[in-house]
Protein backbone atom coordinates (compact mmCIF):
# COMPACT_ATOMS: atom_id res chain seq x y z
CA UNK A 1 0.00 0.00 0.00
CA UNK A 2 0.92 3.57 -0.49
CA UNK A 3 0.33 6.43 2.16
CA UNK A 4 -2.27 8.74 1.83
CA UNK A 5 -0.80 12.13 0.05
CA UNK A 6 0.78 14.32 3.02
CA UNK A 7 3.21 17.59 2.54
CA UNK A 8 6.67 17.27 3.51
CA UNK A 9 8.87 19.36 5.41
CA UNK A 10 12.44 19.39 6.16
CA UNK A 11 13.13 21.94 8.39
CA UNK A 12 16.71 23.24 9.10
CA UNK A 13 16.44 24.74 12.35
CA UNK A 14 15.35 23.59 15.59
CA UNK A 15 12.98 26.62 16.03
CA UNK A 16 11.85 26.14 12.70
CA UNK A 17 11.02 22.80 13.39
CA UNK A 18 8.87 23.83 16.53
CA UNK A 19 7.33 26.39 14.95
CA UNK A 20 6.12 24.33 11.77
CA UNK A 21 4.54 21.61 14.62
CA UNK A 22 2.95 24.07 16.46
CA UNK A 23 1.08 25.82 13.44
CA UNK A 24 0.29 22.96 11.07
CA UNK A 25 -2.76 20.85 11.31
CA UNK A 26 -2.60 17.18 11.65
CA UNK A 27 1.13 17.00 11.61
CA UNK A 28 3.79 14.28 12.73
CA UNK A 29 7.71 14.38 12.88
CA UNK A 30 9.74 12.04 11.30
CA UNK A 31 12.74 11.07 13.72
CA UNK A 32 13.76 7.65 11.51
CA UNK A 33 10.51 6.51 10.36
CA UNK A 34 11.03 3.05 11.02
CA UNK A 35 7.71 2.75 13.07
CA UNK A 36 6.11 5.82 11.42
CA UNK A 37 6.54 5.34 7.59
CA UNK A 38 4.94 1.63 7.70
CA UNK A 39 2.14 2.62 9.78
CA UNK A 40 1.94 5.28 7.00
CA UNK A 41 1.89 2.63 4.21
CA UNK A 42 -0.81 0.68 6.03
CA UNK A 43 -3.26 4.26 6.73
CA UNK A 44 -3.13 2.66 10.38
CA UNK A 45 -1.68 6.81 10.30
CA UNK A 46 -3.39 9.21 8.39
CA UNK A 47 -0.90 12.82 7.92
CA UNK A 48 -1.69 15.68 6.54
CA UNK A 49 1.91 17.01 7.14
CA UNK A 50 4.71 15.26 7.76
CA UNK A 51 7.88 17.20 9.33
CA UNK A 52 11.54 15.94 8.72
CA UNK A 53 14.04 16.06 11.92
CA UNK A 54 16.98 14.52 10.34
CA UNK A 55 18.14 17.48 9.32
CA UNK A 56 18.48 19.37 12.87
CA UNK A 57 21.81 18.31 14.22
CA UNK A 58 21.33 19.72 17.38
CA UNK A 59 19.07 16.93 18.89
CA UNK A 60 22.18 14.71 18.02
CA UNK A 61 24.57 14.10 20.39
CA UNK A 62 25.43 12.14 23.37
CA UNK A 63 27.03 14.12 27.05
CA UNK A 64 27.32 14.17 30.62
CA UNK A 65 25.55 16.62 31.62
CA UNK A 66 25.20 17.09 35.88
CA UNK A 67 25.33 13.63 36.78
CA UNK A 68 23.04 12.21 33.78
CA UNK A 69 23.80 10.84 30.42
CA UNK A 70 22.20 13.42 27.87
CA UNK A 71 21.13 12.01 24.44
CA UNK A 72 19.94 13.69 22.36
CA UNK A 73 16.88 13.09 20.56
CA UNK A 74 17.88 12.21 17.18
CA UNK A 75 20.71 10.14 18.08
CA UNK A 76 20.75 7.27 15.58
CA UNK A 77 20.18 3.81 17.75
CA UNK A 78 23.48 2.12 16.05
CA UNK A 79 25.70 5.03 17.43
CA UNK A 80 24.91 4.87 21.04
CA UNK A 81 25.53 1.09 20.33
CA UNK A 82 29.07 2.00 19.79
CA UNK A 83 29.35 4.54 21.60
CA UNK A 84 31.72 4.48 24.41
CA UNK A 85 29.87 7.25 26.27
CA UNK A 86 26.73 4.59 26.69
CA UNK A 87 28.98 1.43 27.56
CA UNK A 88 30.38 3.32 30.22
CA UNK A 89 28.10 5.18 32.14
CA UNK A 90 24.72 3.21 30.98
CA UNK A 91 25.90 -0.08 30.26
CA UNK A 92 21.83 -1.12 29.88
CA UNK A 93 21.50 1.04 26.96
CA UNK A 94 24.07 -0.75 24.90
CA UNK A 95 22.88 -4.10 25.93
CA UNK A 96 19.13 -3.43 25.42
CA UNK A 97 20.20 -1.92 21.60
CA UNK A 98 21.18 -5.59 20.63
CA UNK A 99 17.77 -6.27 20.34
CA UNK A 100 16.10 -3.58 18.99
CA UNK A 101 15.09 -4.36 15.45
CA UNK A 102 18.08 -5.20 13.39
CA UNK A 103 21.06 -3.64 12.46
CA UNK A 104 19.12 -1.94 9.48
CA UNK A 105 16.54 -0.49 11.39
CA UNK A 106 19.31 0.35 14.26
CA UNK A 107 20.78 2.45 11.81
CA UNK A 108 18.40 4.90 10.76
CA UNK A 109 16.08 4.53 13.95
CA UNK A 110 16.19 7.35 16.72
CA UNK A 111 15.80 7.11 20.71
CA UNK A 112 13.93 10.04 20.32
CA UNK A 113 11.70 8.65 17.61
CA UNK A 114 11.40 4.87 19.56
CA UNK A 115 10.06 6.78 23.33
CA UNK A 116 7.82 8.98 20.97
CA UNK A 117 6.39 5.79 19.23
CA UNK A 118 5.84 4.08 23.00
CA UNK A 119 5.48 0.73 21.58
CA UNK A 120 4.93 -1.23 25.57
CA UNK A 121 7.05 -3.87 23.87
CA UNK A 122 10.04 -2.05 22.65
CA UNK A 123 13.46 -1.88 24.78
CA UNK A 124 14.24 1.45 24.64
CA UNK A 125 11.54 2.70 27.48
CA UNK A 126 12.08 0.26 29.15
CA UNK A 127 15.43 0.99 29.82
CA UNK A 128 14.42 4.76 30.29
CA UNK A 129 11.98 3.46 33.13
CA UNK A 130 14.50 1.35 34.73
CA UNK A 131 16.97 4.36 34.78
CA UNK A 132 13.88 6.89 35.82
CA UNK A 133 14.75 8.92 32.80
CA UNK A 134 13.97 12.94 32.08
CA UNK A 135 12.40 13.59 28.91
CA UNK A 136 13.30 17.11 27.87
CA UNK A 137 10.07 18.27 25.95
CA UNK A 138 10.47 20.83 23.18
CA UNK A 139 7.83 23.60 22.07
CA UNK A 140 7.30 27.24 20.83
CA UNK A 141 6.98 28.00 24.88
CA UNK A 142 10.19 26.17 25.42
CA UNK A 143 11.72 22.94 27.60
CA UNK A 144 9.24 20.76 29.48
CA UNK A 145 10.77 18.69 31.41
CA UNK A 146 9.30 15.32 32.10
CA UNK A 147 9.85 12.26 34.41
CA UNK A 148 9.96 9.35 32.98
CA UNK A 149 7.48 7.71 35.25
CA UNK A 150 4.83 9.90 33.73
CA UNK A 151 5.94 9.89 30.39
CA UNK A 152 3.82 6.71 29.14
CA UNK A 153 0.10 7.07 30.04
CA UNK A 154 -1.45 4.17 27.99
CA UNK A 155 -0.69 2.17 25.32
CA UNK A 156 1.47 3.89 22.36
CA UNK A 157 -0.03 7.01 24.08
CA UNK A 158 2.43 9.92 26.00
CA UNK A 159 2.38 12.79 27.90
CA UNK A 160 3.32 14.74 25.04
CA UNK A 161 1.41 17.78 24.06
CA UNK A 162 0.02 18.13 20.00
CA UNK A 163 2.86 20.84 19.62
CA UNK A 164 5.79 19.09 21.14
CA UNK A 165 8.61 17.11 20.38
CA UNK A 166 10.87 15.30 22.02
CA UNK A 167 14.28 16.68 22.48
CA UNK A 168 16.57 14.73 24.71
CA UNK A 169 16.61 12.33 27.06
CA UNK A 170 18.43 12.51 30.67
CA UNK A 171 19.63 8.86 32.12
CA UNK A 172 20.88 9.67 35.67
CA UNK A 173 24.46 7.81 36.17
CA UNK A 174 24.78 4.84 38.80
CA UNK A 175 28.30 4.06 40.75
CA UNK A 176 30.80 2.68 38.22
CA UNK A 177 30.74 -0.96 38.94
CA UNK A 178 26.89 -1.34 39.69
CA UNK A 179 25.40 -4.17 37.54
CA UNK A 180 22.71 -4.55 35.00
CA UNK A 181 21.09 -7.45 33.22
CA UNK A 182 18.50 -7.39 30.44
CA UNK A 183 16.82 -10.26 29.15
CA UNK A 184 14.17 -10.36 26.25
CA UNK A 185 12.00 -13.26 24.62
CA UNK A 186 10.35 -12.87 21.01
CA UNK A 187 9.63 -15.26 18.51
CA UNK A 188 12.03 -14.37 16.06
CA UNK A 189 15.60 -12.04 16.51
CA UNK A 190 14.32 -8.55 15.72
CA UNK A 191 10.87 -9.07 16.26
CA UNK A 192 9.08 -6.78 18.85
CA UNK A 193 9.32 -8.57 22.51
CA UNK A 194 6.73 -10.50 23.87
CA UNK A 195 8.12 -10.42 27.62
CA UNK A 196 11.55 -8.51 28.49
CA UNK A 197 12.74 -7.59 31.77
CA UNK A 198 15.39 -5.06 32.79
CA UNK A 199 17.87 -4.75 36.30
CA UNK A 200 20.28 -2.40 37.55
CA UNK A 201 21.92 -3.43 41.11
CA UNK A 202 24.19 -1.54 42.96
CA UNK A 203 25.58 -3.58 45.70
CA UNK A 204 28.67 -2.45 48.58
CA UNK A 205 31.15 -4.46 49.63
CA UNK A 206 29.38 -6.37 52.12
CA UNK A 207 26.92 -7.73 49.27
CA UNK A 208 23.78 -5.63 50.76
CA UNK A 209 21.63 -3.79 48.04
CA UNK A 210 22.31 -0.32 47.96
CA UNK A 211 19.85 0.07 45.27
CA UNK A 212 17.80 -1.93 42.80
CA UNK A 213 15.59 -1.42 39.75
CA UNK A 214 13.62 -4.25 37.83
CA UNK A 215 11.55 -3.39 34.72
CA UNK A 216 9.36 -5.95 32.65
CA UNK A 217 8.01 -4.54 29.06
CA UNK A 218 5.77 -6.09 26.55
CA UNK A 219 3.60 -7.53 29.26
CA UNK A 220 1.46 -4.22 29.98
CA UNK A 221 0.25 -1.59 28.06
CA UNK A 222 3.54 0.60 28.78
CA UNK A 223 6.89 -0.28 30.56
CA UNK A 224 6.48 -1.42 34.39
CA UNK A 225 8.92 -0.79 37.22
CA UNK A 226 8.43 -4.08 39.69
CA UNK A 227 8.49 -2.20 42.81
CA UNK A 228 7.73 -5.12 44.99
CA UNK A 229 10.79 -6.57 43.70
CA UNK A 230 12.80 -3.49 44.26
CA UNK A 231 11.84 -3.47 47.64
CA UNK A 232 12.61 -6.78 48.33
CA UNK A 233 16.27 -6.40 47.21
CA UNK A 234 17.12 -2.68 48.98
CA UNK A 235 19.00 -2.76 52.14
CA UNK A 236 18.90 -6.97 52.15
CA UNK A 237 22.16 -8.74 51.18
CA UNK A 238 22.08 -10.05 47.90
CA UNK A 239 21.61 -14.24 47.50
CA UNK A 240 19.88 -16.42 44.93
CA UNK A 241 17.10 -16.62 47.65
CA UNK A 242 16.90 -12.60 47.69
CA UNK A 243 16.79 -12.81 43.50
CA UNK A 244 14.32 -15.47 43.24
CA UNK A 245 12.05 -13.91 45.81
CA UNK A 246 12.87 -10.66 43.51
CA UNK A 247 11.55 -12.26 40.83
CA UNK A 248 8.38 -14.28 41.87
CA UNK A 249 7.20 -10.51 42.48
CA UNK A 250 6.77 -10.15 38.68
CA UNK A 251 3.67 -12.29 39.10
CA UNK A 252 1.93 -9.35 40.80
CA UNK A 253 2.26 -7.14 37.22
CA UNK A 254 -1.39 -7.60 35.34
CA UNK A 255 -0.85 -8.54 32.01
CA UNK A 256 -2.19 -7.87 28.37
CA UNK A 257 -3.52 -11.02 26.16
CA UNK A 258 -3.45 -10.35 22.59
CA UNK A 259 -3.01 -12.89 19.68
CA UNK A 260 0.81 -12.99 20.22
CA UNK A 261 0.35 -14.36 24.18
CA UNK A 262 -2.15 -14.66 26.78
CA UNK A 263 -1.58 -12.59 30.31
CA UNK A 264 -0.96 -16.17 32.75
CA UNK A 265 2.07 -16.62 29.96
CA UNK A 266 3.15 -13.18 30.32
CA UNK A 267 3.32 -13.40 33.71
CA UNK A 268 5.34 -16.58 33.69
CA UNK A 269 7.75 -14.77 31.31
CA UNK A 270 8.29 -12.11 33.50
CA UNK A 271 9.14 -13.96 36.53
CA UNK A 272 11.58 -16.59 34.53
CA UNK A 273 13.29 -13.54 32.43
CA UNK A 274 13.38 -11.28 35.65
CA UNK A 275 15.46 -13.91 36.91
CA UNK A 276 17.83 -14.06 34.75
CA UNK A 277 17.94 -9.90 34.26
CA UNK A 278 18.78 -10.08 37.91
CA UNK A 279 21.03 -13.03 37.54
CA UNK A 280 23.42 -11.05 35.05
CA UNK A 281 23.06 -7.96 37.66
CA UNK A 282 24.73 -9.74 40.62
CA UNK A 283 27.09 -11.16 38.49
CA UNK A 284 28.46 -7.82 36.84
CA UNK A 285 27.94 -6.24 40.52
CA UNK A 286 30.66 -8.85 41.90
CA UNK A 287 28.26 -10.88 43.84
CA UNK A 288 27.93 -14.64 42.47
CA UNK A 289 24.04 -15.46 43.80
């Protein structure tokens, strides 16, 4: 199928940019397309105008910037792969990026573009949840910032206005040494997760938690921090009784069915792959559980 006709915009300004959002009708920003232009194809999305970000290099970058990992935007998904930025200070990131898509899609594909899109399967929230992310919101009345924790608010559905875009992304820096583990399963490589879970542990020398997150994605309509987990890891010392434990609190998340999986096999995913999320944690933290 072909889209429905649309005009096309390439902007070569950022305030340009905001400006054309804010004054066209039934208008949506292209920030890789890989989600956007199919959906197109299909008239799932109907545009009437249809404005091109590649062009603004200043949503592009990556930077510490106080205490938290700026990225911009527009960032392709292949160069925070490879970027050395990322696999230091948010080691998640680059693991979660092995799975998104493939290596095509990686490459023209945006962070900006893949939180905008808020697919409840894809990785990239969900490692924006587990780090409780800022999303820096850009309009004609300037920044907006928003935690991350508020960013989803159904499925594919944000707390984005009409007239904003998204303009970088803030992921707050844990100690150097903490660990992380991220664990997906989907019936093909590539393919869109059908249960993934996501864990960041920062554990002292005396193997007590000094802090824990544990996300599961694709099994509700957005990204889910497992709070009941997290709270049964803090201040405790870290064993394979304290990860299993951990992880049978995944059963509490209320899942979707659709035609890919019904909710009681969900749930079963998200215990067994919070597990292992966990698993990988302790064991890049130092602690063998």
């Amino acid at each position: 199928m072909k889209p429905a006709p649309f005009e096309y915009h390439a902007p070569r300004q950022l305030k340009d940019a905001a400006e054309l959002l804010a004054r066209l009708p039934n208008a949506k920003l292209l920030a890789g397309g890989q989600s956007l232009v199919p959906m197109m194809n299909f008239r799932y999305v109907i545009v009437d105008h249809l404005i091109d970000l590649g062009r603004l290099d200043e949503l592009r970058g990556v930077a510490v910037v106080d205490g938290a990992l700026r990225i911009g935007a527009m960032t392709r998904q292949r160069d925070l792969e490879f970027s050395p930025e990322v696999a230091k200070h948010c080691p998640l990131l680059a693991e979660a990026l092995r799975h998104v898509g493939h290596r095509q899609t990686r490459n023209r594909g945006t962070i900006g573009g893949s939180l905008a899109h808020a697919d409840p399967a894809a990785e990239l929230p969900a490692v924006c949840a587990a780090y409780d992310a800022t999303v820096h919101a850009l309009s004609v009345r300037g920044i907006r910032r928003i935690a991350f924790r508020e960013f989803c608010t159904g499925f594919m559905a944000t707390a984005l206005a009409p007239d904003e875009m998204i303009a970088a992304i803030d992921l707050p820096i844990w100690r150097l040494g903490h660990g992380h583990g991220f664990h997906e399963f989907s019936r093909r490589q590539g393919d869109f997760a059908i249960a993934g879970a996501a864990a960041l542990l920062d554990v002292g020398a005396d193997n007590v938690v000094r802090r824990a997150t544990l996300t599961v994605f694709g099994v509700a309509t957005a990204p889910l921090r497992v709070e009941a987990a997290e709270a049964r890891l803090a201040g405790k010392p870290l064993d394979t009784a304290a990860i299993r434990a951990a992880a049978a609190a995944a059963w509490l998340v209320e899942p979707i069915s659709d035609i890919h999986a019904g909710g009681d096999y969900r749930r079963h995913l998200a215990q067994v792959l919070s597990a292992r999320a966990l698993n990988d944690a302790a064991r890049r933290a130092g602690v063998e559980a």
